[in-house]
N, C-alpha and C. Protein backbone atom coordinates (compact mmCIF):
# COMPACT_ATOMS: atom_id res chain seq x y z
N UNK A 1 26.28 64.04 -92.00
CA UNK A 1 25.17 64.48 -91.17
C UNK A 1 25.67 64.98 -89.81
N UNK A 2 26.73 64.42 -89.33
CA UNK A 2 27.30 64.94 -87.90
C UNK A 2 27.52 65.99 -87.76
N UNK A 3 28.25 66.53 -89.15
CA UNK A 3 28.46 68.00 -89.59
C UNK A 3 27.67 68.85 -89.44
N UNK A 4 26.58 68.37 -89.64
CA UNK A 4 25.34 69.59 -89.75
C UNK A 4 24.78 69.83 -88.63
N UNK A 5 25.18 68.66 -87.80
CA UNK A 5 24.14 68.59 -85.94
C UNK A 5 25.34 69.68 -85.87
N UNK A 6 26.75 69.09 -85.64
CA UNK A 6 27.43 70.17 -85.01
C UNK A 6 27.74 71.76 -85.45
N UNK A 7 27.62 72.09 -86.99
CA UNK A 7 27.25 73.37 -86.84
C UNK A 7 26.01 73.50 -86.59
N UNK A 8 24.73 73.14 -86.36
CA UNK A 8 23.64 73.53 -86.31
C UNK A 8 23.79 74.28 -84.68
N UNK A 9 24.45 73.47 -83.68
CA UNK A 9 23.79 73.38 -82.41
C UNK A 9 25.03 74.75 -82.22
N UNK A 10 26.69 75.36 -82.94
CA UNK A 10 27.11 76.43 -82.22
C UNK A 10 26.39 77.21 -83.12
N UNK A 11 25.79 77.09 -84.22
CA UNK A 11 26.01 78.50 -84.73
C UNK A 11 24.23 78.95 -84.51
N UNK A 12 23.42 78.06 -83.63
CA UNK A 12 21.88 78.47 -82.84
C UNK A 12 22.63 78.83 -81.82
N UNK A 13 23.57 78.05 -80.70
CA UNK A 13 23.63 78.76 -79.75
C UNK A 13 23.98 80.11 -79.41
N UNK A 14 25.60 80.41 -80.59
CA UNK A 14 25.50 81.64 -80.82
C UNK A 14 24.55 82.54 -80.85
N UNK A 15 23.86 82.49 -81.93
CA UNK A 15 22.54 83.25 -82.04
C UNK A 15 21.92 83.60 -80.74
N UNK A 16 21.91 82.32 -79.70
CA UNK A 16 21.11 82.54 -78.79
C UNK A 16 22.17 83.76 -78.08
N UNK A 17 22.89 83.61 -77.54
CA UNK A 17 23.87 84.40 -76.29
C UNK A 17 23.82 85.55 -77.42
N UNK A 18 23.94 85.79 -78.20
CA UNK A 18 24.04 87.13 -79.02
C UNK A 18 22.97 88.12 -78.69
N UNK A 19 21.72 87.05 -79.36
CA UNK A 19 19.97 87.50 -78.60
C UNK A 19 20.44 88.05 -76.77
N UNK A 20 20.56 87.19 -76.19
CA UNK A 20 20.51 87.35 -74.91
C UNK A 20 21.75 88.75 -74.50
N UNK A 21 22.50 89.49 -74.97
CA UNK A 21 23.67 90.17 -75.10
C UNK A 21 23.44 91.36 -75.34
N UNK A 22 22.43 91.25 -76.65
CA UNK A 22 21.37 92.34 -77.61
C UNK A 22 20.16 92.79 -76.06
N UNK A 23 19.60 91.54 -75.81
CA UNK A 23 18.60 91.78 -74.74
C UNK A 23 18.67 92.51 -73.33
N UNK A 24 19.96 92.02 -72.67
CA UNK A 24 20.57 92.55 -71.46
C UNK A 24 21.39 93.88 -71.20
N UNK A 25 22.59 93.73 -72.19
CA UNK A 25 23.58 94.53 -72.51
C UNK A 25 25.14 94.01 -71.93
N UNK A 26 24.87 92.50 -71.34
CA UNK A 26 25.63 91.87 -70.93
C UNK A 26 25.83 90.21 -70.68
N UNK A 27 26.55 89.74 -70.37
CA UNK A 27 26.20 88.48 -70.47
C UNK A 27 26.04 87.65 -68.79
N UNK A 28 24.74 87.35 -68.56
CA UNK A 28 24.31 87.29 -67.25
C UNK A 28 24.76 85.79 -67.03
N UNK A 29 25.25 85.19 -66.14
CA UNK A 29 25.96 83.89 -65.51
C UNK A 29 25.06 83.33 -64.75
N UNK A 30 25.12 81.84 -65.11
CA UNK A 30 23.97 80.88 -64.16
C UNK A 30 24.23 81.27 -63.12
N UNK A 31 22.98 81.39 -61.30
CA UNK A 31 22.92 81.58 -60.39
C UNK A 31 21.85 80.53 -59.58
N UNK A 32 22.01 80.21 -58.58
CA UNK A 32 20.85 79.37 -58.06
C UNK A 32 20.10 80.49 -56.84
N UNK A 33 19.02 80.30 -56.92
CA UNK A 33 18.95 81.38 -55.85
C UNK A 33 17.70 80.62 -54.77
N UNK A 34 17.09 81.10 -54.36
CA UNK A 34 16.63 79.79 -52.85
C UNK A 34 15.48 79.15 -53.83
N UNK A 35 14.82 79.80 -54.83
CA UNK A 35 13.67 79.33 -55.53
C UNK A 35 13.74 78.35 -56.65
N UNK A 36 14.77 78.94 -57.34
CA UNK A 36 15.11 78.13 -58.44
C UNK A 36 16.67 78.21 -58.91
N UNK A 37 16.92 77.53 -60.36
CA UNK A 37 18.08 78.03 -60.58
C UNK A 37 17.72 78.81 -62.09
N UNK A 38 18.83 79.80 -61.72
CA UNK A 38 18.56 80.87 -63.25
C UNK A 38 19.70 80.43 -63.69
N UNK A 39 19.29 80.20 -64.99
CA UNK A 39 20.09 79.61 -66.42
C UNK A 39 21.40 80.52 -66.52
N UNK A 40 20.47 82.18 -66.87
CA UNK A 40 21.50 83.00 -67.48
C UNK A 40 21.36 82.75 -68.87
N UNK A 41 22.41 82.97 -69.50
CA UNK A 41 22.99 83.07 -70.85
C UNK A 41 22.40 81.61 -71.49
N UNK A 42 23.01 80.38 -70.26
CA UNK A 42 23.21 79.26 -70.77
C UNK A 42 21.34 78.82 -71.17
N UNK A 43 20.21 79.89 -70.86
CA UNK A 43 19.05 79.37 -71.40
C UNK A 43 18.95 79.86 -72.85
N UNK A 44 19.15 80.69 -73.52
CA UNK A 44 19.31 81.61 -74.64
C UNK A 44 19.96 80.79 -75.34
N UNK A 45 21.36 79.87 -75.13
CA UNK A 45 22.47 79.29 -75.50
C UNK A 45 21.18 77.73 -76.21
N UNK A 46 20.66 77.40 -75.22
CA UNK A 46 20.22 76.19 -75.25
C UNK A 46 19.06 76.07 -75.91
N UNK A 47 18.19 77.58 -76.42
CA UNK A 47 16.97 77.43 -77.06
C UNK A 47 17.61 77.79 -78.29
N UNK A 48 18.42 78.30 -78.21
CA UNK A 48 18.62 78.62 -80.28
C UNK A 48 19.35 77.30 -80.74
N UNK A 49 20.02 76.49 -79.72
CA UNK A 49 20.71 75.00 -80.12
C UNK A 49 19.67 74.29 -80.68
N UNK A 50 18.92 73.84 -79.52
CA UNK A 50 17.73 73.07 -80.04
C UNK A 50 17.07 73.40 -80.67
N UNK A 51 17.10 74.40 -81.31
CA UNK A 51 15.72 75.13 -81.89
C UNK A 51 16.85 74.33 -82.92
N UNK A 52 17.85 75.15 -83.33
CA UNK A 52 18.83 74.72 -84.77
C UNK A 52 18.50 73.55 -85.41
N UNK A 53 19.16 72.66 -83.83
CA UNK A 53 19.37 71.35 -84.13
C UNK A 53 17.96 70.76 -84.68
N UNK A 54 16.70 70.81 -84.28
CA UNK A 54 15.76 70.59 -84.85
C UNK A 54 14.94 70.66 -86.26
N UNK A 55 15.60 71.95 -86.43
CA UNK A 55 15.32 72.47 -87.91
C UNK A 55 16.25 71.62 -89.02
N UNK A 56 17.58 71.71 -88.75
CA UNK A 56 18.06 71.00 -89.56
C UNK A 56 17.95 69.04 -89.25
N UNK A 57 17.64 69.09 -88.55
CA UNK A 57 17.12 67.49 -88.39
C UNK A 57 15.93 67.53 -89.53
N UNK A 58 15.25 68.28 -89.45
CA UNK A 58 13.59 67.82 -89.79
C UNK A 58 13.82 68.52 -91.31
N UNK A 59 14.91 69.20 -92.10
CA UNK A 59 14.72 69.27 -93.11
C UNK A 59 16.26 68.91 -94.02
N UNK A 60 17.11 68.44 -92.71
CA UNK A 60 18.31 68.06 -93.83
C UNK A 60 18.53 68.63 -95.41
N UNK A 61 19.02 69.85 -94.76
CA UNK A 61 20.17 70.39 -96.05
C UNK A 61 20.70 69.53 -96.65
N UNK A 62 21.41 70.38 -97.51
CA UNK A 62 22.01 69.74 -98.57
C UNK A 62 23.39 70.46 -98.93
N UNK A 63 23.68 71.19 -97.89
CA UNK A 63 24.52 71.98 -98.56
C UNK A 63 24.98 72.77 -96.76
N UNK A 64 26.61 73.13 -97.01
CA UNK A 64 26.39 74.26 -95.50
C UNK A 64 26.22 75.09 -95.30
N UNK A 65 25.94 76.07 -96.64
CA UNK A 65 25.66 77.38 -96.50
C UNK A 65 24.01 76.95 -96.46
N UNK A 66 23.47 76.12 -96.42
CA UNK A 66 21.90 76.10 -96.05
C UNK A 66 21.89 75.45 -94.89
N UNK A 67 22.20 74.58 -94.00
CA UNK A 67 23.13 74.23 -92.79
C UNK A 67 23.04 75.75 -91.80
N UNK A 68 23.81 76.50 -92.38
CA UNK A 68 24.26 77.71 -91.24
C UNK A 68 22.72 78.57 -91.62
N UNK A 69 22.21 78.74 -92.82
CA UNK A 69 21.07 79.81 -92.67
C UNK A 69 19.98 79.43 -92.08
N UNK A 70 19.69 77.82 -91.89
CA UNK A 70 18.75 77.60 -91.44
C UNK A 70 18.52 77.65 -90.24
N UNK A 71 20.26 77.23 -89.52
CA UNK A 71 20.79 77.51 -87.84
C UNK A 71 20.54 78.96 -87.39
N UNK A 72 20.97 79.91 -88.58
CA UNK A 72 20.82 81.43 -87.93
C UNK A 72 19.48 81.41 -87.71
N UNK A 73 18.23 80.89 -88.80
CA UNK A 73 16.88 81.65 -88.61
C UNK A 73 16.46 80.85 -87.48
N UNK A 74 17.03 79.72 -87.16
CA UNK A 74 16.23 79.06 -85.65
C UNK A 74 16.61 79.55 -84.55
N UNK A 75 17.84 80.07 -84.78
CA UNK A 75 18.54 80.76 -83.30
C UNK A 75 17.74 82.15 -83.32
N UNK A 76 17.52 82.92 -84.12
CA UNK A 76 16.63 84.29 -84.11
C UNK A 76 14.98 83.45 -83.36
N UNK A 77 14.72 82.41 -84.42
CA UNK A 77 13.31 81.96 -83.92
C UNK A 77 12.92 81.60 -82.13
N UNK A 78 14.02 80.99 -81.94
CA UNK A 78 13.86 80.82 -80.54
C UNK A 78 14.13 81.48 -79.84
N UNK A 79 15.18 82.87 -79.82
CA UNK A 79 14.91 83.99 -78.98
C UNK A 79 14.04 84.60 -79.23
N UNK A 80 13.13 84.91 -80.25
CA UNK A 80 12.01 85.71 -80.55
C UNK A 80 10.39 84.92 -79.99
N UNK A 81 10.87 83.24 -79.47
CA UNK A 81 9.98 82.58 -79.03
C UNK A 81 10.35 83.08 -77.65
N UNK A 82 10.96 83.10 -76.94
CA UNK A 82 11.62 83.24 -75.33
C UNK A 82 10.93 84.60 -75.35
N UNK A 83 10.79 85.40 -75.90
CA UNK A 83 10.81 86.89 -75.80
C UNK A 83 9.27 86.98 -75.83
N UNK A 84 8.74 86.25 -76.85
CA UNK A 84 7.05 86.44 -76.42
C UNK A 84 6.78 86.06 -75.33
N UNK A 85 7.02 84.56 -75.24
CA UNK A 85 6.13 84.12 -74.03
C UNK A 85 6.75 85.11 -73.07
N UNK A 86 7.74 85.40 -72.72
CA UNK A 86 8.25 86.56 -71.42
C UNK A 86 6.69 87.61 -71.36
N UNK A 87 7.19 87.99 -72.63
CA UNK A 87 5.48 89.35 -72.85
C UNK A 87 4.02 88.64 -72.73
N UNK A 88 4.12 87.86 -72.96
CA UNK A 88 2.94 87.04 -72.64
C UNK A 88 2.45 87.07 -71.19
N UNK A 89 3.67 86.33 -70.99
CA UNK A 89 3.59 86.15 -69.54
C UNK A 89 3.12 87.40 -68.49
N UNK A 90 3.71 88.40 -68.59
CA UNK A 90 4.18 89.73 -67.99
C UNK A 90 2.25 90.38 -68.35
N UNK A 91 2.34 90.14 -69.48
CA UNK A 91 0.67 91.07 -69.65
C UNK A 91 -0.59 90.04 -69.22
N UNK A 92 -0.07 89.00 -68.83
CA UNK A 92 -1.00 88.55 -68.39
C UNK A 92 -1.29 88.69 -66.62
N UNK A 93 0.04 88.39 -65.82
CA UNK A 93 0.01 88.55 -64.94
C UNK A 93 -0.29 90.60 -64.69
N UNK A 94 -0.36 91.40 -65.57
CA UNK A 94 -0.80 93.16 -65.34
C UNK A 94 -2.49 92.59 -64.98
N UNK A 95 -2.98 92.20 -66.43
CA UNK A 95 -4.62 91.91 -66.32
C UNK A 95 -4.80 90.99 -65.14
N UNK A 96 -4.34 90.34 -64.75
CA UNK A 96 -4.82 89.80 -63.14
C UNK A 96 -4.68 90.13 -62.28
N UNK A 97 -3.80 91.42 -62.12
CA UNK A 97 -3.78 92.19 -61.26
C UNK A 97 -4.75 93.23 -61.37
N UNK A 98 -4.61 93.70 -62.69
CA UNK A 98 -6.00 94.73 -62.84
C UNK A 98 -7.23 94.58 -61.98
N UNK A 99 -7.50 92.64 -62.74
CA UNK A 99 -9.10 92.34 -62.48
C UNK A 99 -8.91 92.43 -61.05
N UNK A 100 -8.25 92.30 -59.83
CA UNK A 100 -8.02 91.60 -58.83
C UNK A 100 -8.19 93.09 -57.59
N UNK A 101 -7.51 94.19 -58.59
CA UNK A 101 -7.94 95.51 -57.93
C UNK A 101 -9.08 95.74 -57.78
N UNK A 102 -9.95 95.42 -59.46
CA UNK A 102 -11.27 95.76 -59.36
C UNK A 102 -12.21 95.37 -58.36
C-alpha cells in the first residue's frame, strides 16, 4: 500500500506542474508578496497529489498500472478543478461589476 501512496502523490503531482506548464508556458516559483503568499507551481504540484493520493486511497487498486491511471486522471481532475473555479471566480467578479455600473 505505501507503494501506491507514493506513486500516487509524484505521478498527480506531475500531472499537476505539467497542467500548470501547459497553463503558463513556464514554470512560475513561490513568491510572498505584501498580501499573501503565491504558491506558484508548488499549488498545481499539491492539488493533483492530493487529488491522487485520495483517489487511490478511496479505491485501492490492485494492480500499478491501475495505481498510475487512476493518479494521471486525478492529477488532470484537479487541474481542471483549479481551472474552473479560477473561471468561476473571474465571471463572477465581471457580473458584479456589470451590476455595480448599472
Amino acid at each position: 500500500m505505501l507503494d501506491d501512496i507514493i506513486f500516487s502523490v509524484v505521478i498527480g503531482g506531475t500531472v499537476g506542474i505539467v497542467g500548470h506548464v501547459r497553463k503558463h508556458g513556464k514554470l512560475i516559483m513561490p513568491r510572498r508578496t505584501k498580501k499573501f503568499l503565491y504558491l506558484g507551481f508548488l499549488e498545481e504540484w499539491l492539488l493533483g497529489a492530493i487529488a491522487a493520493l485520495l483517489l487511490v486511497l478511496y479505491t485501492s487498486p490492485r494492480s500499478y498500472v491501475e495505481t498510475i491511471i487512476l493518479s494521471f486522471i486525478a492529477g488532470i481532475a484537479g487541474d481542471a478543478t483549479l481551472s474552473g473555479y479560477q473561471l468561476f471566480k473571474q465571471s463572477h467578479e465581471e457580473s458584479h461589476s456589470k451590476s455595480n455600473n448599472e
